[in-house]
N, C-alpha and C. Protein backbone atom coordinates (compact mmCIF):
# COMPACT_ATOMS: atom_id res chain seq x y z
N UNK A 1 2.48 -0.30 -9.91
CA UNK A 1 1.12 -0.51 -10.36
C UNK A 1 0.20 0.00 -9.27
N UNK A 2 -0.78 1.02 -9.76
CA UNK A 2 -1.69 1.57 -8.77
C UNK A 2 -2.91 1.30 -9.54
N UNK A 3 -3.62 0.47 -8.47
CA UNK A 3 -5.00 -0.38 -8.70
C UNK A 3 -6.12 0.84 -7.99
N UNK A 4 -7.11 1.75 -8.93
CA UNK A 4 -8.06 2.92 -8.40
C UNK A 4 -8.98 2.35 -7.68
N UNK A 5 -9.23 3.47 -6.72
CA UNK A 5 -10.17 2.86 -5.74
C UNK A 5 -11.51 1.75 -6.05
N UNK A 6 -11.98 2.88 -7.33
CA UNK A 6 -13.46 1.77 -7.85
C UNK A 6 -13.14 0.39 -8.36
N UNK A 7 -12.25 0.21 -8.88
CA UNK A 7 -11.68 -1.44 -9.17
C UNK A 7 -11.82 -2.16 -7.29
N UNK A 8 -10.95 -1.54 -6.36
CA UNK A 8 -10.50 -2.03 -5.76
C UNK A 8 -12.46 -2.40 -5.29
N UNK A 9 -13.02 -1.79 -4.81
CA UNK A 9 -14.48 -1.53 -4.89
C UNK A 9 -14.89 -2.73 -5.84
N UNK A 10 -14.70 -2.86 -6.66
CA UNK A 10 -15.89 -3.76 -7.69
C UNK A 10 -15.17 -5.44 -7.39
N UNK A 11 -13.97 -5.34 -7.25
CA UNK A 11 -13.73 -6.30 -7.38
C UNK A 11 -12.94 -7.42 -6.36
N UNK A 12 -13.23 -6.32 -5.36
CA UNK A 12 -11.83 -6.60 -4.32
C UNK A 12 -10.71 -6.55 -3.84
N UNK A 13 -10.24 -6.51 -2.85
CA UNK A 13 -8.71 -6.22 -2.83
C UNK A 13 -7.55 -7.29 -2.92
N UNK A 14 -8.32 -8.49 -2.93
CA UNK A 14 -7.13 -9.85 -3.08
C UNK A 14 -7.22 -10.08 -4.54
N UNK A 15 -8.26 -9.56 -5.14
CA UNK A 15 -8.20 -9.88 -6.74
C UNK A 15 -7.58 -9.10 -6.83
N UNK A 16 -7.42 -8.09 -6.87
CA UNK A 16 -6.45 -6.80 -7.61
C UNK A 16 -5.33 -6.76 -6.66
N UNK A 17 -4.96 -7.04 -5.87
CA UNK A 17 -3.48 -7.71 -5.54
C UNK A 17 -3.00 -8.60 -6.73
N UNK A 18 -3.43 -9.66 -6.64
CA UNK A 18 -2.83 -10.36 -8.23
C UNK A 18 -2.86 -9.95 -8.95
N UNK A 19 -4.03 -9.19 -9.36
CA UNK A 19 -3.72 -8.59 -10.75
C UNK A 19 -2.93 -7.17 -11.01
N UNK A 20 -2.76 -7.02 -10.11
CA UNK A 20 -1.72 -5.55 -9.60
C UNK A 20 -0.42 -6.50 -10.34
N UNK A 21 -0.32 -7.53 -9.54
CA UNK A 21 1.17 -8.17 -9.45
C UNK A 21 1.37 -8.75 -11.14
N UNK A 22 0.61 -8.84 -11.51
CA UNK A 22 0.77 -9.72 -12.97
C UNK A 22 0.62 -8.51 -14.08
N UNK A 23 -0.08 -7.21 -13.66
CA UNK A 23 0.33 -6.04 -14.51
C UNK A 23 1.66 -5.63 -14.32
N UNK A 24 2.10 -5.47 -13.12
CA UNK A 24 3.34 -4.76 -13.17
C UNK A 24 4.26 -5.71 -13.86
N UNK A 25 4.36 -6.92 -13.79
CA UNK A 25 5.47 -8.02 -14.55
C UNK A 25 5.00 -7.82 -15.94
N UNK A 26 3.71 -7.46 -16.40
CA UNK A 26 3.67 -7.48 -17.81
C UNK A 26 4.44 -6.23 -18.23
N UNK A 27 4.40 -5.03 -17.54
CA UNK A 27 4.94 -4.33 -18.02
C UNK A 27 6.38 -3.94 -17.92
N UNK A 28 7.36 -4.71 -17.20
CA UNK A 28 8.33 -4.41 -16.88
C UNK A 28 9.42 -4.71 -18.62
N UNK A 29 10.44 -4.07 -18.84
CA UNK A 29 10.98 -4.30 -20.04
C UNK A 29 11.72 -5.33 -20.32
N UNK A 30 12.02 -6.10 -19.12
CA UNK A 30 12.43 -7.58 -18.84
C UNK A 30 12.27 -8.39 -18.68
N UNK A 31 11.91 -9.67 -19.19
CA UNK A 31 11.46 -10.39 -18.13
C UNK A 31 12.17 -10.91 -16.80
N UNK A 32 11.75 -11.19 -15.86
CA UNK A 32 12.66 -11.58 -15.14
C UNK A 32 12.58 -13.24 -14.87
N UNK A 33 13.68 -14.03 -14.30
CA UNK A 33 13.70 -15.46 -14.51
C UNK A 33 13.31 -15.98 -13.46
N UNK A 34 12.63 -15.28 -12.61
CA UNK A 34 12.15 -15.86 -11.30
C UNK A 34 11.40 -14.88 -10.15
N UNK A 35 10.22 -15.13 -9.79
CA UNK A 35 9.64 -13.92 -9.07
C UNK A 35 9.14 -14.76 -7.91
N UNK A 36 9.65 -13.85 -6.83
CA UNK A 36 9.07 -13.67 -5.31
C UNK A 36 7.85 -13.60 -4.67
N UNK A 37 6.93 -13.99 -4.47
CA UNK A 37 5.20 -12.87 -3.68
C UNK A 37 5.84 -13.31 -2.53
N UNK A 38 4.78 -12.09 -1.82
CA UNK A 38 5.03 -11.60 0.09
C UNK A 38 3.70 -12.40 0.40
N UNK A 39 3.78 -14.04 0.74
CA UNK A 39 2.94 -14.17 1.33
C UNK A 39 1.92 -15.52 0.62
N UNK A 40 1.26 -15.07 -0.69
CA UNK A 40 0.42 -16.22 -1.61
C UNK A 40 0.86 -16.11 -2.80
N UNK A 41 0.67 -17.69 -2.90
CA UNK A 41 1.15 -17.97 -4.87
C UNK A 41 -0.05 -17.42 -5.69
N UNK A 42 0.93 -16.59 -6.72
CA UNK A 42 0.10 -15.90 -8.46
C UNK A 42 0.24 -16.97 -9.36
N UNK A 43 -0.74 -17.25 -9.79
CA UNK A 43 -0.46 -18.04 -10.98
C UNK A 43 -0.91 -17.45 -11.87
N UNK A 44 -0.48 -17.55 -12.76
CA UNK A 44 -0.70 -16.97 -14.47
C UNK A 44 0.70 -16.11 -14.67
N UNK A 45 1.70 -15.78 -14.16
CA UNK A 45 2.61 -15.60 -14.23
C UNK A 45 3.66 -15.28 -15.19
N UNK A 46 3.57 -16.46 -15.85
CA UNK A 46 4.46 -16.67 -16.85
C UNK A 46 5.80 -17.36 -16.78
N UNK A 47 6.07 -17.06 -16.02
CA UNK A 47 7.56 -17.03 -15.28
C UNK A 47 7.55 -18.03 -13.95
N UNK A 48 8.44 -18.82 -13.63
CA UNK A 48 8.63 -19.57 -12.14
C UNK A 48 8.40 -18.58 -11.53
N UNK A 49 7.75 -19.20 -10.21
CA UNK A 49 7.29 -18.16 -9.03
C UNK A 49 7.63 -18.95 -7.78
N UNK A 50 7.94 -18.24 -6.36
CA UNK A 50 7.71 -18.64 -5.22
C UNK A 50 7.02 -17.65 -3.90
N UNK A 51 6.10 -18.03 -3.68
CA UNK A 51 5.15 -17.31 -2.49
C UNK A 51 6.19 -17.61 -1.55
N UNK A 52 6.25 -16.73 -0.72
CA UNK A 52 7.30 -16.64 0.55
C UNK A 52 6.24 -16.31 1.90
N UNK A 53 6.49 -17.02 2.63
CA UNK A 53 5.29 -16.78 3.82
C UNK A 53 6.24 -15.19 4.70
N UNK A 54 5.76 -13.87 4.97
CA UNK A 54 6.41 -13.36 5.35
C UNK A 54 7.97 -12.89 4.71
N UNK A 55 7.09 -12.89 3.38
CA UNK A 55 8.79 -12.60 2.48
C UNK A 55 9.35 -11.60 2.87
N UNK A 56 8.89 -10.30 3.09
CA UNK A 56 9.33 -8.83 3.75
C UNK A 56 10.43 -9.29 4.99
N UNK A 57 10.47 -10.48 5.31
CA UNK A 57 11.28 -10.59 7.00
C UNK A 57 12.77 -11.53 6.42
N UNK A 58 12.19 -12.12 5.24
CA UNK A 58 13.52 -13.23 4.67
C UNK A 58 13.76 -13.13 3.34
N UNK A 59 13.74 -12.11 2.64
CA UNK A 59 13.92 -12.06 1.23
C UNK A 59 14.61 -9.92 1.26
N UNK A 60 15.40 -9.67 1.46
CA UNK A 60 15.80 -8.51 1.27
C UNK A 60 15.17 -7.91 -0.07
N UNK A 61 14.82 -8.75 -1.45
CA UNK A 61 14.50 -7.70 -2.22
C UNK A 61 13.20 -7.87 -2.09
N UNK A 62 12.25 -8.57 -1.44
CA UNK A 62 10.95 -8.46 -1.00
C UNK A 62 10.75 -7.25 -0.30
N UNK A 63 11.52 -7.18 0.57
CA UNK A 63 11.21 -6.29 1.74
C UNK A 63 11.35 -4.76 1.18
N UNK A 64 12.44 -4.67 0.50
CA UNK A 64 12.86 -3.42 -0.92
C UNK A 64 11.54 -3.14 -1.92
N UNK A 65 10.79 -4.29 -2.11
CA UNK A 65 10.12 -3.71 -2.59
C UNK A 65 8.62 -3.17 -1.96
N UNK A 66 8.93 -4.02 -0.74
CA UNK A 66 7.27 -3.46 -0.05
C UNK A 66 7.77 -2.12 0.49
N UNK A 67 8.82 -1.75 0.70
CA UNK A 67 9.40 0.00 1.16
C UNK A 67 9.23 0.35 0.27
N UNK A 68 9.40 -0.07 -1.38
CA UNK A 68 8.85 1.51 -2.62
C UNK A 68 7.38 0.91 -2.71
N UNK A 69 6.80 0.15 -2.58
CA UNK A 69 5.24 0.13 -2.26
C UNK A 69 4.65 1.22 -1.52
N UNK A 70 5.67 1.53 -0.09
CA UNK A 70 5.06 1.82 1.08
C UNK A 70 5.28 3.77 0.70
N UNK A 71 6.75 3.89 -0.28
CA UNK A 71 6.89 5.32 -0.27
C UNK A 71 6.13 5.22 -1.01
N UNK A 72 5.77 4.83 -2.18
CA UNK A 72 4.38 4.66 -3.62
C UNK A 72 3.07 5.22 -2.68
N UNK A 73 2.57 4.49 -1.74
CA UNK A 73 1.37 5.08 -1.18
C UNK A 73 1.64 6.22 0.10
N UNK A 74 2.72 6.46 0.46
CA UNK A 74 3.03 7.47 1.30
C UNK A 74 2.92 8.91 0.20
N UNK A 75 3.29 8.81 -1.10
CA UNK A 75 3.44 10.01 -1.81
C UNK A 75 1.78 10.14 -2.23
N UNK A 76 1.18 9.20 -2.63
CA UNK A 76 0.27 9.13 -3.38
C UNK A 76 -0.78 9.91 -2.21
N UNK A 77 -1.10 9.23 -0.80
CA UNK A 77 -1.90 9.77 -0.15
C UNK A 77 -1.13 11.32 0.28
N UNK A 78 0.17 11.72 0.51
CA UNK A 78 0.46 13.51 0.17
C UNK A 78 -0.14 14.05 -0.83
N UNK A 79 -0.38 13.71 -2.03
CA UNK A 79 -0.67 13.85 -2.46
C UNK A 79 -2.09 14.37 -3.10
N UNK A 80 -3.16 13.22 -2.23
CA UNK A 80 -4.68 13.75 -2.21
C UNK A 80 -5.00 14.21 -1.26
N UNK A 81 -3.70 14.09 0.10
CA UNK A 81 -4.10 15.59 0.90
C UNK A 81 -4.48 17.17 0.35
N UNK A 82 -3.52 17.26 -0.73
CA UNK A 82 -3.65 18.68 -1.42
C UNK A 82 -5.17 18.91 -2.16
N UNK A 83 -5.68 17.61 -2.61
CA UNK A 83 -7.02 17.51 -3.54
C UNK A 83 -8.45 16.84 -2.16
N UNK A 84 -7.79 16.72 -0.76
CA UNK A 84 -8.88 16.74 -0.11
C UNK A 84 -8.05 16.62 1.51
N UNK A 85 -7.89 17.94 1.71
CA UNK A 85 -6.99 18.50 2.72
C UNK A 85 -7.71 17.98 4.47
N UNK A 86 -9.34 17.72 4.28
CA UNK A 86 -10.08 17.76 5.34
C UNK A 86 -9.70 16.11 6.36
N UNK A 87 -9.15 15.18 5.64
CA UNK A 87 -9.08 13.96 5.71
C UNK A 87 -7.54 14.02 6.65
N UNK A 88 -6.51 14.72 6.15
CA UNK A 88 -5.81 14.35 6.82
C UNK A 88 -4.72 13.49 6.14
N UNK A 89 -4.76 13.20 5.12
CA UNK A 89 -4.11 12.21 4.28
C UNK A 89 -2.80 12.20 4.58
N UNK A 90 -2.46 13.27 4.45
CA UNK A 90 -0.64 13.47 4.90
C UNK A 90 -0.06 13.31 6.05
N UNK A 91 -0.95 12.66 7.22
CA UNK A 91 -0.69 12.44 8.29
C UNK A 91 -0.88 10.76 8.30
N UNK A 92 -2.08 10.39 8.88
CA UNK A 92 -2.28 9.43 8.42
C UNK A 92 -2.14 8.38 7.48
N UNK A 93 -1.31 8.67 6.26
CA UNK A 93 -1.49 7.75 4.86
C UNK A 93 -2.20 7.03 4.99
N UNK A 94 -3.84 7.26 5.30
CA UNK A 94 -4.81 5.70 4.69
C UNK A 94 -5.58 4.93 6.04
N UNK A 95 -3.86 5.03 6.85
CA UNK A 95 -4.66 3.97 8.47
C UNK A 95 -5.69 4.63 8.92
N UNK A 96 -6.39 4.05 9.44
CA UNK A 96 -7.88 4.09 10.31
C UNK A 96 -7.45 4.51 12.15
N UNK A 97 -7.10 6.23 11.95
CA UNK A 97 -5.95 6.47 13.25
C UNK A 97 -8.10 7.58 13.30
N UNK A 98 -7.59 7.55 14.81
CA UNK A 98 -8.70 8.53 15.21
C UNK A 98 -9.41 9.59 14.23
N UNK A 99 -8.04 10.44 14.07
CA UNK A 99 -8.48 11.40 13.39
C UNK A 99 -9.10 11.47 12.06
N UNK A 100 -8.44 10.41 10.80
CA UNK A 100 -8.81 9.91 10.05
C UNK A 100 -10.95 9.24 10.49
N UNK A 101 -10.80 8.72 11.40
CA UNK A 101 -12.06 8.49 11.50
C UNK A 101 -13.01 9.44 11.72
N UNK A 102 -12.72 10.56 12.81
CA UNK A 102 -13.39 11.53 12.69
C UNK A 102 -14.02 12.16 11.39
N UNK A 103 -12.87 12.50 10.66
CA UNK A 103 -12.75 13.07 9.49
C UNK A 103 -14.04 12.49 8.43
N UNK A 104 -14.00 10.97 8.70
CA UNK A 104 -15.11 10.45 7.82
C UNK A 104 -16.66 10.66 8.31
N UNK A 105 -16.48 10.57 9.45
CA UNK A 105 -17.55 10.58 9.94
C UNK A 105 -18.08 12.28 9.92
N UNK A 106 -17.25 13.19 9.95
CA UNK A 106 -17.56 14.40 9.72
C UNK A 106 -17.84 14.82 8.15
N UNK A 107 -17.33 14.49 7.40
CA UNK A 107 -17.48 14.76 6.09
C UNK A 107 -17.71 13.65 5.32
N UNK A 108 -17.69 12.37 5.28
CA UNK A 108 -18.33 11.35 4.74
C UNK A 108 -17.01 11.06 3.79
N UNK A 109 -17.14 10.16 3.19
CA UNK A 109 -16.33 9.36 2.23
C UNK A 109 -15.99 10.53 0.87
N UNK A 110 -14.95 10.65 0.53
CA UNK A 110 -14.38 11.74 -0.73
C UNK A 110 -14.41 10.57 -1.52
N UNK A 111 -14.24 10.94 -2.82
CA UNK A 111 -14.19 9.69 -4.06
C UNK A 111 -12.90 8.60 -4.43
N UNK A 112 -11.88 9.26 -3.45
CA UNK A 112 -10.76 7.85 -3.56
C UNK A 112 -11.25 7.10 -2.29
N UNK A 113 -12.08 7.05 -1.43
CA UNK A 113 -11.92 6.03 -0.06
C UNK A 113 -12.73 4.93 -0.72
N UNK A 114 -12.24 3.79 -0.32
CA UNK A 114 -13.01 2.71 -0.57
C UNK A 114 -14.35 2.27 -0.21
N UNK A 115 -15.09 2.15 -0.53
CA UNK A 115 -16.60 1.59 0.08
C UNK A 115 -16.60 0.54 0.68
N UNK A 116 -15.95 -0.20 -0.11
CA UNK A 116 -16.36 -1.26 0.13
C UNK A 116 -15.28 -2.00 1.73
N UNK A 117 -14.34 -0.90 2.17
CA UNK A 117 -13.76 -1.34 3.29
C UNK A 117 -14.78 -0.76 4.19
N UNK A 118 -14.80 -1.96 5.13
CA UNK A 118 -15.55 -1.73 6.58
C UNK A 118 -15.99 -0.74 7.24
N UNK A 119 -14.73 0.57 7.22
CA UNK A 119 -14.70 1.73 8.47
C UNK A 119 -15.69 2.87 7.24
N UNK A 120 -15.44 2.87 5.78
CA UNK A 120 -16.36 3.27 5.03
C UNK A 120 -17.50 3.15 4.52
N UNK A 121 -17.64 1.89 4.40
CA UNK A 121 -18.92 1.21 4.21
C UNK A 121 -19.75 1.33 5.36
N UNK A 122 -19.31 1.45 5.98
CA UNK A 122 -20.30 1.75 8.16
C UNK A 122 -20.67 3.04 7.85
N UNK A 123 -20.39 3.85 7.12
CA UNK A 123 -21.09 5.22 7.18
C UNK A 123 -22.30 5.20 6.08
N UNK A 124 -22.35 4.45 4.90
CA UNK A 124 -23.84 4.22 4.24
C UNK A 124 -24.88 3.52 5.55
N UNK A 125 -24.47 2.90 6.16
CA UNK A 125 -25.39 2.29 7.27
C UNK A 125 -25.33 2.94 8.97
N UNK A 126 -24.64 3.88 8.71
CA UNK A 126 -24.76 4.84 9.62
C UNK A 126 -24.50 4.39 11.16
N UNK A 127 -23.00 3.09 10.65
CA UNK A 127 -22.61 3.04 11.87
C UNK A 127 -20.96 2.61 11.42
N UNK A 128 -20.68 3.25 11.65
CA UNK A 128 -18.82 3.88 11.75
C UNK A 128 -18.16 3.02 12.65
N UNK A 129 -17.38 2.20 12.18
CA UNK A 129 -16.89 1.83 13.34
C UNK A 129 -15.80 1.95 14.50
N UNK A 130 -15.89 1.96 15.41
CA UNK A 130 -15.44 2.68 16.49
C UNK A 130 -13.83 2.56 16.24
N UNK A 131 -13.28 3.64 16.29
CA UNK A 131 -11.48 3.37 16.68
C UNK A 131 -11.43 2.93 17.55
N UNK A 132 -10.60 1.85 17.49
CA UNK A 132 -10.10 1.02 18.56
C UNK A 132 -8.79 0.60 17.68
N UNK A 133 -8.17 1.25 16.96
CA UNK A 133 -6.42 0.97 16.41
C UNK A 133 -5.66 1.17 17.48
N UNK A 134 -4.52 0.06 16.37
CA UNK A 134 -3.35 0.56 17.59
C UNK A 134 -2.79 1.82 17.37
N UNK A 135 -2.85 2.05 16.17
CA UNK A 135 -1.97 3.13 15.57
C UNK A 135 -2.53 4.77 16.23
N UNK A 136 -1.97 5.47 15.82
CA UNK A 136 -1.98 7.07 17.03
C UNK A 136 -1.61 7.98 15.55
N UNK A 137 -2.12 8.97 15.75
CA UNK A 137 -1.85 10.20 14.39
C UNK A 137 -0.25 10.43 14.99
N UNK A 138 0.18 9.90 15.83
CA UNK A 138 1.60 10.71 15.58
C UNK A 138 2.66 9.24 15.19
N UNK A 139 2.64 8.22 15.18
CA UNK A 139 2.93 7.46 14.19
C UNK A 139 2.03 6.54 13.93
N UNK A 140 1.45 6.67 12.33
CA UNK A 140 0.34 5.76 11.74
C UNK A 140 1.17 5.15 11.53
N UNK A 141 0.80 3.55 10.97
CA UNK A 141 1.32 2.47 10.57
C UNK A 141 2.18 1.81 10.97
N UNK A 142 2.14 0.46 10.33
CA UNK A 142 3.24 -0.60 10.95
C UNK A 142 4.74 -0.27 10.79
N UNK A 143 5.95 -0.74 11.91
CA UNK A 143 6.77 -0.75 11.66
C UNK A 143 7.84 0.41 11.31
N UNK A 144 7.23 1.47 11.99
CA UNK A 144 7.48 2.72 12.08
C UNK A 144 8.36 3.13 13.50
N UNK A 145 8.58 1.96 14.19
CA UNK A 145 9.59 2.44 15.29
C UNK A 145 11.02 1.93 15.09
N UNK A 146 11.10 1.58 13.41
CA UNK A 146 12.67 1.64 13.81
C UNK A 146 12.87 -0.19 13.75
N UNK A 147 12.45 -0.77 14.31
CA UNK A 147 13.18 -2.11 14.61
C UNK A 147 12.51 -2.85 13.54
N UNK A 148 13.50 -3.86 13.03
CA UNK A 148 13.48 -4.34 12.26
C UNK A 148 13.98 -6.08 11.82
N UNK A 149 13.56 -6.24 10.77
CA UNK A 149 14.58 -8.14 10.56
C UNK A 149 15.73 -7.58 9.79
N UNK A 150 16.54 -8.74 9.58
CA UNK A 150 17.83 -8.24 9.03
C UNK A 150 17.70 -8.08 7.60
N UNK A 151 16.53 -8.69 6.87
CA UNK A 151 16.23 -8.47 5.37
C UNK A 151 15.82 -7.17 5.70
N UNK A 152 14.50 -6.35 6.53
CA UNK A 152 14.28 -5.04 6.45
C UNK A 152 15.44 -4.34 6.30
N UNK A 153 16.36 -4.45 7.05
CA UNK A 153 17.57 -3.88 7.29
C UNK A 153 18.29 -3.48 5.93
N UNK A 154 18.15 -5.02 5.38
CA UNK A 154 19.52 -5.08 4.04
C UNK A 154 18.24 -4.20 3.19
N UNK A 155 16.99 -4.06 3.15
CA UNK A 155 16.38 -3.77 2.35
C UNK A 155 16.53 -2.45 2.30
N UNK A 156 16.51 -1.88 3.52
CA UNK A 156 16.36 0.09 3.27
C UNK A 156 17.89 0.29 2.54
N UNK A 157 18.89 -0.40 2.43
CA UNK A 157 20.02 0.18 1.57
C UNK A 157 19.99 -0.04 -0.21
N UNK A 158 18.62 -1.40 -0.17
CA UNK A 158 18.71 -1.49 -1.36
C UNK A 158 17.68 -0.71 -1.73
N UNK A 159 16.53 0.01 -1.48
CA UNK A 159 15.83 0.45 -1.53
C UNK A 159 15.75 2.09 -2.07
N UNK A 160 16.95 2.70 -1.00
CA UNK A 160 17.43 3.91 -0.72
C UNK A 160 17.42 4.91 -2.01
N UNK A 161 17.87 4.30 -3.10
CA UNK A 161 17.58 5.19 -4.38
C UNK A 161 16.28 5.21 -4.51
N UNK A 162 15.25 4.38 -4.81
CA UNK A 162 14.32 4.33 -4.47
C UNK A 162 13.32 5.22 -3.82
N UNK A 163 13.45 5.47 -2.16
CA UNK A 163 13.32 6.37 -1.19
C UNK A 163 13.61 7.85 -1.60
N UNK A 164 14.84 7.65 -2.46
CA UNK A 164 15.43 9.58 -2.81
C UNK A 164 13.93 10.23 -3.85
N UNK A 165 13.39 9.13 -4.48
CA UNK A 165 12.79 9.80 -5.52
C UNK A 165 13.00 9.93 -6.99
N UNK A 166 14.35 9.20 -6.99
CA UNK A 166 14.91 9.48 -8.46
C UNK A 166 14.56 7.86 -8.96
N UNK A 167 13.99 7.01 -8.59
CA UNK A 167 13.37 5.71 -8.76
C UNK A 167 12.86 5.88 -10.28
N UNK A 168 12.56 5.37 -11.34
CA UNK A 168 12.05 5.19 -12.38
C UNK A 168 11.60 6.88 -12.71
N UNK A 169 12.54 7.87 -12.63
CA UNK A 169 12.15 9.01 -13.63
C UNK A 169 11.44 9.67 -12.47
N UNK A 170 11.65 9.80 -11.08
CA UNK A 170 11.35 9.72 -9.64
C UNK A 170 9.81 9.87 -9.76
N UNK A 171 9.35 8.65 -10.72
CA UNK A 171 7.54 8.21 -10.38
C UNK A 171 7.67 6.73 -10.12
N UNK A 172 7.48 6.05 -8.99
CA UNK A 172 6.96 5.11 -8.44
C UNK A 172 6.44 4.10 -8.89
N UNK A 173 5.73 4.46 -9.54
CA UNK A 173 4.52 3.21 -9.77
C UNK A 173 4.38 3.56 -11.19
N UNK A 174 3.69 2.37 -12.30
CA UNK A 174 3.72 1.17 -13.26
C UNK A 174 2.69 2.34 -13.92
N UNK A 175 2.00 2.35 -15.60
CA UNK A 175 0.85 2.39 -15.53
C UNK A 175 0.77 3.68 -16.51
């Protein structure tokens, strides 16, 4: 399930987290008899649920699924590198790494960046806010050196078809 930027914009990003999470279960062809969240309880559900504090670290198919989350937005931002090459997208996926900031601040917000996040929204008011990430253009994002919990672990094997691309007709996401 891929929630478009202007939703994410109108309505927020913790609302459309749930409702991300309660589209994709509507649409799945199964139901399933018991569902996981990484973190806070969904209600409206349908189905028994359990919020897992840090599920990605103790739930292997949590963690499986925040890795096809993570290839889901790794392809997606390759992707609008090709439809807005100046940003950097394919380097960065998304994080707020130097260059990525430059980029905004040089050319302003393209029509997928969010407004309503901070480092974008600072450029209608014409103050950007300063990089100070941890992250570096030569590895953006978390969890990118390799070390891991033992669910991450069990997760990249369950994941791995997934990862190849041949995942649901090798498209990713719901919708």
């Amino acid at each position: 399930m891929v929630i478009p930027a202007a939703e994410i914009d109108a309505t927020g990003l913790h609302v459309c987290n749930i409702a991300g999470m309660r589209r994709a279960l509507a649409g799945l062809a199964a139901t399933p008899q018991y569902v996981l969240t990484d973190g806070f309880p969904v209600r409206g559900l349908g189905v028994p649920a359990l919020a897992m504090w840090k599920g990605d670290e103790v739930a292997a198919c949590v963690a499986a699924a925040s890795i096809v989350a993570k290839v889901t937005r790794d392809r997606i931002m390759t992707r609008l590198h090709g439809r807005y090459p100046v940003y950097g997208f394919d380097r960065h996926k998304g994080y707020s790494t130097p260059s990525h900031m430059r980029a905004l601040a040089d050319h302003g917000p393209c029509p997928e960046h969010r407004v309503s996040f901070a480092n974008v929204h600072g450029l209608a008011d014409g103050c950007l806010a300063e990089p100070g990430s941890p992250f570096d253009d030569a590895v953006a994002g978390p969890g990118r050196d390799g070390a891991g919990s033992a669910a991450v672990d069990s997760a990249r094997d369950v994941a791995r078809h997934a990862m190849s691309g041949q995942f649901m007709g090798g498209e990713l996401t719901y919708g």
